[in-house]
Protein backbone atom coordinates (compact mmCIF):
# COMPACT_ATOMS: atom_id res chain seq x y z
CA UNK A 1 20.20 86.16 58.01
CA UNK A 2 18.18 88.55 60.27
CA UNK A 3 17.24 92.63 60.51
CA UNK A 4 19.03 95.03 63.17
CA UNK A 5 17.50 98.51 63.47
CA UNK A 6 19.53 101.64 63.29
CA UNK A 7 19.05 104.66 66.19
CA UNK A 8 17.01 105.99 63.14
CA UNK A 9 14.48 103.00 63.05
CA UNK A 10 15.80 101.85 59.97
CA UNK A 11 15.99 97.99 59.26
CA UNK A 12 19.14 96.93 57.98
CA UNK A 13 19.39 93.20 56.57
CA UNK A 14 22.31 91.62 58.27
CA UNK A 15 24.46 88.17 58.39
CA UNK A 16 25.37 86.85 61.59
CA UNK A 17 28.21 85.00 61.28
CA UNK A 18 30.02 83.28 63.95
CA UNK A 19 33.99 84.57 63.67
CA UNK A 20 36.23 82.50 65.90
CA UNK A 21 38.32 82.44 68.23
CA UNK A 22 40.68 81.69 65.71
CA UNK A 23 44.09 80.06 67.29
CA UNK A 24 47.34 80.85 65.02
CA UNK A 25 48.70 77.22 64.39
CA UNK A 26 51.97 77.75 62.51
CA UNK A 27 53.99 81.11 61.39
CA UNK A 28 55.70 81.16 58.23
CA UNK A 29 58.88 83.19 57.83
CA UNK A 30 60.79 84.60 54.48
CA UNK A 31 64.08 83.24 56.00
CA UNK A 32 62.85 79.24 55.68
CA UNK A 33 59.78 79.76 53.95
CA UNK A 34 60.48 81.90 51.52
CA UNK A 35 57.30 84.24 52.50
CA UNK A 36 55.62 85.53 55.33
CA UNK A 37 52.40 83.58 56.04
CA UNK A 38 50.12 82.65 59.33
CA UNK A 39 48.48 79.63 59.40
CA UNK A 40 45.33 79.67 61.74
CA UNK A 41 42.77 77.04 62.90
CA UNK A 42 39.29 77.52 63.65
CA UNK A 43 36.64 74.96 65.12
CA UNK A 44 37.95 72.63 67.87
CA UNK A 45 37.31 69.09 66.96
CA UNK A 46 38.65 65.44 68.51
CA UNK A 47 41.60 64.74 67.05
CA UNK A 48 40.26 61.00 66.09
CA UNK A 49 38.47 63.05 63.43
CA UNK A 50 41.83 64.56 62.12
CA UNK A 51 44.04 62.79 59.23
CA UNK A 52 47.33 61.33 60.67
CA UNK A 53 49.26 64.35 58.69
CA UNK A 54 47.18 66.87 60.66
CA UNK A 55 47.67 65.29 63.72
CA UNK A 56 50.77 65.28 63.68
CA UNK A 57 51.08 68.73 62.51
CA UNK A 58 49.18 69.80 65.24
CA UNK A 59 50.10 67.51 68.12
CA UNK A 60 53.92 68.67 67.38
CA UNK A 61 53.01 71.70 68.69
CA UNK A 62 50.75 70.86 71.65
CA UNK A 63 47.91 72.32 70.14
CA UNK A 64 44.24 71.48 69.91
CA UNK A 65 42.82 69.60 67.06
CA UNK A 66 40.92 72.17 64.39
CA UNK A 67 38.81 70.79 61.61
CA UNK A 68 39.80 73.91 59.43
CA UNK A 69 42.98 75.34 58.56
CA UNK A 70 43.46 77.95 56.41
CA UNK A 71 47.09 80.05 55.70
CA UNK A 72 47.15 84.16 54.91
CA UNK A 73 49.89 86.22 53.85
CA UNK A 74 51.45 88.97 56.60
CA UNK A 75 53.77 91.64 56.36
CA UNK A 76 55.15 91.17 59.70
CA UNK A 77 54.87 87.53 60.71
CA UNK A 78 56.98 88.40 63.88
CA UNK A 79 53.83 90.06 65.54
CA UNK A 80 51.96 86.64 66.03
CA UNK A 81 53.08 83.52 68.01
CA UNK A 82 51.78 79.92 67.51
CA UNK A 83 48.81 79.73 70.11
CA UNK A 84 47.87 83.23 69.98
CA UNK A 85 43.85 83.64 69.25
CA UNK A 86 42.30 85.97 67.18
CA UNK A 87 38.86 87.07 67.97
CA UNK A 88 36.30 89.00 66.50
CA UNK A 89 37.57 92.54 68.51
CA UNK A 90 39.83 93.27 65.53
CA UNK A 91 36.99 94.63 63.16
CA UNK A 92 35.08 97.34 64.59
CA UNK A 93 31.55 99.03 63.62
CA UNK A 94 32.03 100.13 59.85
CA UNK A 95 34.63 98.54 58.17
CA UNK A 96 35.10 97.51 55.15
CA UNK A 97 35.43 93.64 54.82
CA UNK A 98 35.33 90.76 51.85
CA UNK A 99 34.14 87.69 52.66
CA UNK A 100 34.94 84.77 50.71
CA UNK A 101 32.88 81.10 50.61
CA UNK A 102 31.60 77.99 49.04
CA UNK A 103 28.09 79.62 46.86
CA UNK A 104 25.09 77.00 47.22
CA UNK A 105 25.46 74.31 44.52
CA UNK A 106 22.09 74.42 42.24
CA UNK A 107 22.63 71.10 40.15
CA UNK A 108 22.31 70.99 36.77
CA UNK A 109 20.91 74.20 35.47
CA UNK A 110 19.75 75.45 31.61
CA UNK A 111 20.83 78.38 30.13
CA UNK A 112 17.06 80.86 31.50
CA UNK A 113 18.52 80.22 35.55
CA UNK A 114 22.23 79.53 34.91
CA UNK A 115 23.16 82.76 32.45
CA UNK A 116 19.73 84.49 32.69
CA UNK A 117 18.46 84.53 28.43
CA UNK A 118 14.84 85.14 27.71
CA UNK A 119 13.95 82.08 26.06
CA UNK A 120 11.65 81.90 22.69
CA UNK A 121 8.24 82.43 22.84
CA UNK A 122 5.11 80.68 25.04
CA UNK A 123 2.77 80.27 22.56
CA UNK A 124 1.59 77.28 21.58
CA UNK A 125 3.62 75.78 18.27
CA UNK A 126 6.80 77.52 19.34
CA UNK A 127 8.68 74.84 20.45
CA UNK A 128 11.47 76.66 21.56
CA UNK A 129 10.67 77.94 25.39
CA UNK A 130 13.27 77.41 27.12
CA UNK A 131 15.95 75.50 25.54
CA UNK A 132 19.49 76.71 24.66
CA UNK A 133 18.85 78.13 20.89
CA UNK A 134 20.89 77.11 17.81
CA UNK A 135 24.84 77.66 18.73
CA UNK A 136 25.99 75.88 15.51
CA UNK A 137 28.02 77.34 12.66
CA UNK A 138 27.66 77.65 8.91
CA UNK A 139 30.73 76.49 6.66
CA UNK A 140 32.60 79.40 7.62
CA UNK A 141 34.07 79.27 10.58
CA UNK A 142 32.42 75.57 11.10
CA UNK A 143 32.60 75.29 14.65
CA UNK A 144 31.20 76.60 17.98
CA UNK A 145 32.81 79.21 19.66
CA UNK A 146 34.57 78.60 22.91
CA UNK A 147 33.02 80.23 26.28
CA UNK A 148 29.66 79.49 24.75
CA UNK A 149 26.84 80.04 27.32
CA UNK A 150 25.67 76.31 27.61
CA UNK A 151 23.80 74.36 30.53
CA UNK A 152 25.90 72.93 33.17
CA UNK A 153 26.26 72.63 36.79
CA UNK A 154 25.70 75.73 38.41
CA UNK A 155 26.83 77.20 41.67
CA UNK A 156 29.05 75.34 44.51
CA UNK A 157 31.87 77.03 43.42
CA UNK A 158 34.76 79.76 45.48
CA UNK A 159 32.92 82.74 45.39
CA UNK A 160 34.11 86.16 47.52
CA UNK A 161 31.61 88.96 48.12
CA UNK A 162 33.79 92.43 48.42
CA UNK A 163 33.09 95.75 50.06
CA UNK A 164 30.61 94.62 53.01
CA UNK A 165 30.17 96.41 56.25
CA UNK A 166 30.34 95.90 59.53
CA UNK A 167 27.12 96.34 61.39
CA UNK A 168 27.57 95.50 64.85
CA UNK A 169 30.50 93.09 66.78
CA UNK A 170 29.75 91.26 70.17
CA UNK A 171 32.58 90.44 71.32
CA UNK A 172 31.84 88.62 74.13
CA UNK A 173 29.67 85.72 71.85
CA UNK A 174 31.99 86.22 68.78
CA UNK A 175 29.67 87.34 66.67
CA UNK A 176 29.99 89.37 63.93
CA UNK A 177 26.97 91.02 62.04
CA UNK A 178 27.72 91.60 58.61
CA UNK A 179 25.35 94.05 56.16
CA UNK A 180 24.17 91.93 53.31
CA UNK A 181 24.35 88.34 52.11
CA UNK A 182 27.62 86.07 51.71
CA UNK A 183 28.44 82.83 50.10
CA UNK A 184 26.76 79.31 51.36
CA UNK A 185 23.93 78.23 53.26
CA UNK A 186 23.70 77.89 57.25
CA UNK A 187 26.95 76.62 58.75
CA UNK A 188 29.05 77.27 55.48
CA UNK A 189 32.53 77.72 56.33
CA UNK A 190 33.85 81.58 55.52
CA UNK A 191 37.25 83.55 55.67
CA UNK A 192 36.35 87.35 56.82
CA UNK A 193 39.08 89.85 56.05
CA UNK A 194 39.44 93.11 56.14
CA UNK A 195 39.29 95.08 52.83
CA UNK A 196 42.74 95.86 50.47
CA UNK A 197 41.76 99.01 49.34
CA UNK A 198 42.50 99.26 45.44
CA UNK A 199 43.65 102.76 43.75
CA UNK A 200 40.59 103.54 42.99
CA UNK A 201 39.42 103.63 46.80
CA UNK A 202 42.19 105.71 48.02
CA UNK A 203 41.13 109.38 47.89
CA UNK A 204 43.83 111.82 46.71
CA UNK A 205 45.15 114.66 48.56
CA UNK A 206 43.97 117.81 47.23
CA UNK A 207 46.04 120.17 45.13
CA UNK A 208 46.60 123.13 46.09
CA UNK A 209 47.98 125.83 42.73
CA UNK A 210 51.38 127.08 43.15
CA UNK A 211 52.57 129.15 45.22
CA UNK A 212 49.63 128.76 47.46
CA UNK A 213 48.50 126.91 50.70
CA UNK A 214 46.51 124.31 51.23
CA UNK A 215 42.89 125.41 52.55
CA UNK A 216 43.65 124.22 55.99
CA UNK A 217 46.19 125.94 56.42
CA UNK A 218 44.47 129.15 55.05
CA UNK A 219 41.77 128.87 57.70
CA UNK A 220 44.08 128.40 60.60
């Protein structure tokens, strides 16, 4: 993470992350698939580093070996062609995007970091600071309930972050500067896409009573 400034002066806290070229390695149709589906690879590896299943997948095809592969669902599958790279020069200043990653693993966490309680008191002869509290039952029901806020392992788990923006795009280094945080630490592996909007993002068209126009047509 780093700080751009606006024209204003402003500093705006920003993610650079590092978005592709991307190189589409196999299209999936409805007709023998079923679906419609890209698949597309992203950093170029050896291809001794690649499984004998990838390998082949990718050798079959006369492509370059990728160490990650990762499929999306299209609505028109006919618009891309295996070997055709995507670059960062499809999102532009402003949009919407979600990004979606591996979060940090923490270890084994209690129940103060891992669901944020309050704990008992600090004073000496408490003895109950930070420990998970009674969850037990009397005879009625006589068991603990399920979903139970416990200590566990906490964090390196599939986490997306929705509704960023798009600060800035360099096209030329494939960069891609992203407002806010996102999943993982340095060199985590990320899928950027741009945002579905959901109903309640779509703005309505404005009704006008009957038997009258709209407003812009009044004023013209």
């Amino acid at each position: 993470m780093t700080q751009v400034f606006t024209k204003e002066g402003r500093s705006v806290p920003v993610t650079v992350i590092l978005a592709g070229p991307c190189v589409v390695t196999q299209r999936k149709t409805s007709k023998t698939d079923g679906y419609e589906a890209v698949q597309v690879g992203f950093e170029e590896v050896e291809f001794r580093k690649l499984d004998r299943a990838r390998k082949g997948h990718l050798q079959k095809k006369q492509l370059k070996a990728y160490r990650n592969l990762r499929e999306f669902r299209v609505t028109d599958g006919a618009a891309y062609e295996i070997g055709q790279e995507l670059t960062v020069s499809r999102f532009q200043e402003g949009d919407p995007i979600d990004v979606t990653g591996v979060s940090k693993g923490k270890g084994f966490q209690g129940v103060i970091k891992r669901h944020h309680k309050a704990g008992g008191p600090k004073s000496h002869g408490s003895c109950f600071h930070r420990s998970t509290g009674s969850i037990g039952q009397r005879t009625y029901p006589g068991k603990v309930f399920k979903n139970m806020k416990l200590p566990g392992h906490m964090g390196d788990e599939r986490v997306t972050v929705k509704n960023l923006t798009v600060v800035e795009v360099r096209s030329d280094e494939n960069l891609l500067f992203v407002r806010g945080a996102v999943p993982g630490g340095p060199n985590a592996f990320l899928i950027v896409q741009n945002r579905n909007p959901t109903f309640k993002d779509r703005k309505e068209p404005s009704k006008a009573p009957a038997g009258e126009a709209p407003v812009e047509e009044q004023k013209a």
